[in-house]
C-alpha atoms as a PDB file:
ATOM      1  CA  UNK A   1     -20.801   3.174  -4.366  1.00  0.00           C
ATOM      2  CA  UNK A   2     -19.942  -0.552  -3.903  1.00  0.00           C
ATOM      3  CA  UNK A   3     -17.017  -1.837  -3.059  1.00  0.00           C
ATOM      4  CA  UNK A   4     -17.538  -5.321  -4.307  1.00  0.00           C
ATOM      5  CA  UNK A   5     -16.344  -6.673  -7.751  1.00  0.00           C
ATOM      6  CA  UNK A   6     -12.884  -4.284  -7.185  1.00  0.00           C
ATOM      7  CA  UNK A   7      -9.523  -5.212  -7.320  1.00  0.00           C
ATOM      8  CA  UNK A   8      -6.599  -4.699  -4.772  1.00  0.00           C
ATOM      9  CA  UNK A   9      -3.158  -5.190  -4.016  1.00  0.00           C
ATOM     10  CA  UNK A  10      -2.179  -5.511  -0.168  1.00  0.00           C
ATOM     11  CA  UNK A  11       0.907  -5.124   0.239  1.00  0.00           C
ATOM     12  CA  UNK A  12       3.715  -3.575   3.180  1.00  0.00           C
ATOM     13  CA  UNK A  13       5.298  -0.618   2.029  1.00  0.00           C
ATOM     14  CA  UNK A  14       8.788   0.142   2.332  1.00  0.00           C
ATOM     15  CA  UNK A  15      10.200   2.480   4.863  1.00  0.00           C
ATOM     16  CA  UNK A  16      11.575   6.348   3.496  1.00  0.00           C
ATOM     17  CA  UNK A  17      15.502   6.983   2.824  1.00  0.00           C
ATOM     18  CA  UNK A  18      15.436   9.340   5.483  1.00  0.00           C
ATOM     19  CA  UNK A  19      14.429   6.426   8.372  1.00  0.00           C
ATOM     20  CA  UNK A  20      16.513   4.522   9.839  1.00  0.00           C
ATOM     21  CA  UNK A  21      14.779   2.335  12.031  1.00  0.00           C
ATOM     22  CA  UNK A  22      13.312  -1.092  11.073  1.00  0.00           C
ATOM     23  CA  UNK A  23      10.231  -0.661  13.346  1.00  0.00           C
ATOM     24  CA  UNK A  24       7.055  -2.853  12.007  1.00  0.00           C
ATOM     25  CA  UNK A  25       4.770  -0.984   9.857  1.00  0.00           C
ATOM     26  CA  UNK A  26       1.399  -1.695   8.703  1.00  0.00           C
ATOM     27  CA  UNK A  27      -0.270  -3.430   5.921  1.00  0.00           C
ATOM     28  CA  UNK A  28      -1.659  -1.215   3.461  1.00  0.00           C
ATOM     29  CA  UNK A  29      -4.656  -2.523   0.822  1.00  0.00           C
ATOM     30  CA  UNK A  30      -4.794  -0.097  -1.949  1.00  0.00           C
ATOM     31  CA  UNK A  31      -7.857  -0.143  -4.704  1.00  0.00           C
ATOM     32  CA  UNK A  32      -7.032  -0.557  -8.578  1.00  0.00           C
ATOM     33  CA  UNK A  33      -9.103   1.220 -10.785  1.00  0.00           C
ATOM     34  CA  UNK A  34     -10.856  -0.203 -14.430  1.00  0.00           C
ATOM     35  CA  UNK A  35     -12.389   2.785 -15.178  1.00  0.00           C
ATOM     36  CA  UNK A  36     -10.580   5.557 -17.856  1.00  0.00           C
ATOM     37  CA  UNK A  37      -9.341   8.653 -16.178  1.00  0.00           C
ATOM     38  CA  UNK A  38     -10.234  12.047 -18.021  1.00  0.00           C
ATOM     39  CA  UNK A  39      -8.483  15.571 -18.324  1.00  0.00           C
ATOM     40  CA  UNK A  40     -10.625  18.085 -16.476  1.00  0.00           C
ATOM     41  CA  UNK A  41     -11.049  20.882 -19.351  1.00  0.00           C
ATOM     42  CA  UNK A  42     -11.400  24.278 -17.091  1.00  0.00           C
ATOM     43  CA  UNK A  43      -8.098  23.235 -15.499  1.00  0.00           C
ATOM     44  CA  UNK A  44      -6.204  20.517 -16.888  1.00  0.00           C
ATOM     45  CA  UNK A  45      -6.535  18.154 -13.999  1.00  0.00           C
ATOM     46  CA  UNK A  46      -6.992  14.809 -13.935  1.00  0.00           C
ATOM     47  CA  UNK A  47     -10.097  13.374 -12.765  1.00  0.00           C
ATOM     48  CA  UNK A  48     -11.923   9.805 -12.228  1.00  0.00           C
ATOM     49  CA  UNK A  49     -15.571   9.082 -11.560  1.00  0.00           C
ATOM     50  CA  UNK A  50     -14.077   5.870  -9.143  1.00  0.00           C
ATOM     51  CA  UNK A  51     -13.376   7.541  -6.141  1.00  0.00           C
ATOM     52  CA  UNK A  52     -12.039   4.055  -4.016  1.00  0.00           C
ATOM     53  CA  UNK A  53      -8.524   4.412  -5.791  1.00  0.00           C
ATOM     54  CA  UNK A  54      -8.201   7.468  -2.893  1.00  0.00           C
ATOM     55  CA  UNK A  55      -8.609   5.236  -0.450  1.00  0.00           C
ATOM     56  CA  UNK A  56      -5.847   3.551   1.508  1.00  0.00           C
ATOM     57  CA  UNK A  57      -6.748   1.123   3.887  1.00  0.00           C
ATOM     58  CA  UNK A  58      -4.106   0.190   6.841  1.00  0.00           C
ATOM     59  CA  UNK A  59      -4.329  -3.079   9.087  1.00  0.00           C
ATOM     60  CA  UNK A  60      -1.777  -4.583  11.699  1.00  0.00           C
ATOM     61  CA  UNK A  61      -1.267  -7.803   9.680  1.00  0.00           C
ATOM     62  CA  UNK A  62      -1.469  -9.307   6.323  1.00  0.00           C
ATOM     63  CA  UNK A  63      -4.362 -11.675   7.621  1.00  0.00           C
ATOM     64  CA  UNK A  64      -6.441  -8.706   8.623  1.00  0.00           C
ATOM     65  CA  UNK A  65      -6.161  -7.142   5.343  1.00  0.00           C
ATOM     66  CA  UNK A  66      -6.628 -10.583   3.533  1.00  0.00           C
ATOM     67  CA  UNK A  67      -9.805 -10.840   6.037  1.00  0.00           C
ATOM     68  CA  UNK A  68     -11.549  -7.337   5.101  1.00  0.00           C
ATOM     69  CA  UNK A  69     -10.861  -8.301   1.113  1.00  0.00           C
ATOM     70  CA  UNK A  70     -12.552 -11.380   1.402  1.00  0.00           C
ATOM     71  CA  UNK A  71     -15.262 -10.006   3.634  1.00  0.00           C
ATOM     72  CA  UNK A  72     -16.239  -7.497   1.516  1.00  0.00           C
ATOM     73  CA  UNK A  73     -15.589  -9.014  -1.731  1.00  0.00           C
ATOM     74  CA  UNK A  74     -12.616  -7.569  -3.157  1.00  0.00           C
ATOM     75  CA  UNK A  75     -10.267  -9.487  -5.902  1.00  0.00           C
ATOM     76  CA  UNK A  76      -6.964  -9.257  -3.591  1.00  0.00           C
ATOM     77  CA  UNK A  77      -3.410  -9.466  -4.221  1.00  0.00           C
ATOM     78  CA  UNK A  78      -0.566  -9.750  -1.711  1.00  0.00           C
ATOM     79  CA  UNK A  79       2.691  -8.209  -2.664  1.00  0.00           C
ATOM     80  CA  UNK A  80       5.091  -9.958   0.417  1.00  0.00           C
ATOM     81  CA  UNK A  81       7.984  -7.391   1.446  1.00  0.00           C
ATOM     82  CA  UNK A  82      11.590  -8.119   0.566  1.00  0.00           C
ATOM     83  CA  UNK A  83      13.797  -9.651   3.850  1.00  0.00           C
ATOM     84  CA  UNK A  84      16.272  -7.320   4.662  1.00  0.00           C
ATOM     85  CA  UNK A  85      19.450  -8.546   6.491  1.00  0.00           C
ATOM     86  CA  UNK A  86      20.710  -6.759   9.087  1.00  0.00           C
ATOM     87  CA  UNK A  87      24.072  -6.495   9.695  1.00  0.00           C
ATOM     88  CA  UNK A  88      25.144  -5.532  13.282  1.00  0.00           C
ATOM     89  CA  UNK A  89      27.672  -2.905  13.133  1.00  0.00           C
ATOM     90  CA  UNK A  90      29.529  -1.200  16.796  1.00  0.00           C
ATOM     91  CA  UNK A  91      30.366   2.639  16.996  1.00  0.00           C
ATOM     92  CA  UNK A  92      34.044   2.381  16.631  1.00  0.00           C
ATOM     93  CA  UNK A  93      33.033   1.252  12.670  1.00  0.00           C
ATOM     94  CA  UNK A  94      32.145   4.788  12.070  1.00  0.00           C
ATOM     95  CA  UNK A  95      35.728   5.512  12.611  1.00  0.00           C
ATOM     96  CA  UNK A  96      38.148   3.094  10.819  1.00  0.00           C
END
């Protein structure tokens, strides 16, 4: 199956509750999918002839992600990640 003619959305995703470090993560570029999902009728799942929504592609930067799309020529959008301010805090805070 060909991946041209698809649609994407590259964006960074945001880090899990349970993290607490601000470390840089990866770009993810994650397929859309036009085509009608269908209920499985033996056992109720949920199925799709498109198999390129399981795919999850990760790069080191935006412009390698952006790069791929365009290489391969895939309808891309960038989702940009919120700024988060960082507020510097000491030990003795934990405490007042």
């Amino acid at each position: 199956m060909s991946i041209t003619n698809k649609r994407a959305v590259i964006y960074k995703p945001t880090r899990a509750v349970t993290q607490s470090g601000y470390s840089d993560q990866k770009w993810v570029l994650k397929f859309y999918s036009d085509e009608p999902k269908y209920v499985e009728p033996l056992m109720g799942w949920i199925g799709s002839r498109d198999t390129t929504t399981q795919l999850v592609l990760k790069f080191s930067s935006q412009e390698m992600a952006e790069a791929y799309a365009k290489r391969n020529g895939i309808d891309y959008t960038v989702i940009m990640p919120q700024q988060v301010k960082i507020r510097p805090k000491s030990y003795a805070d934990n405490f007042q």
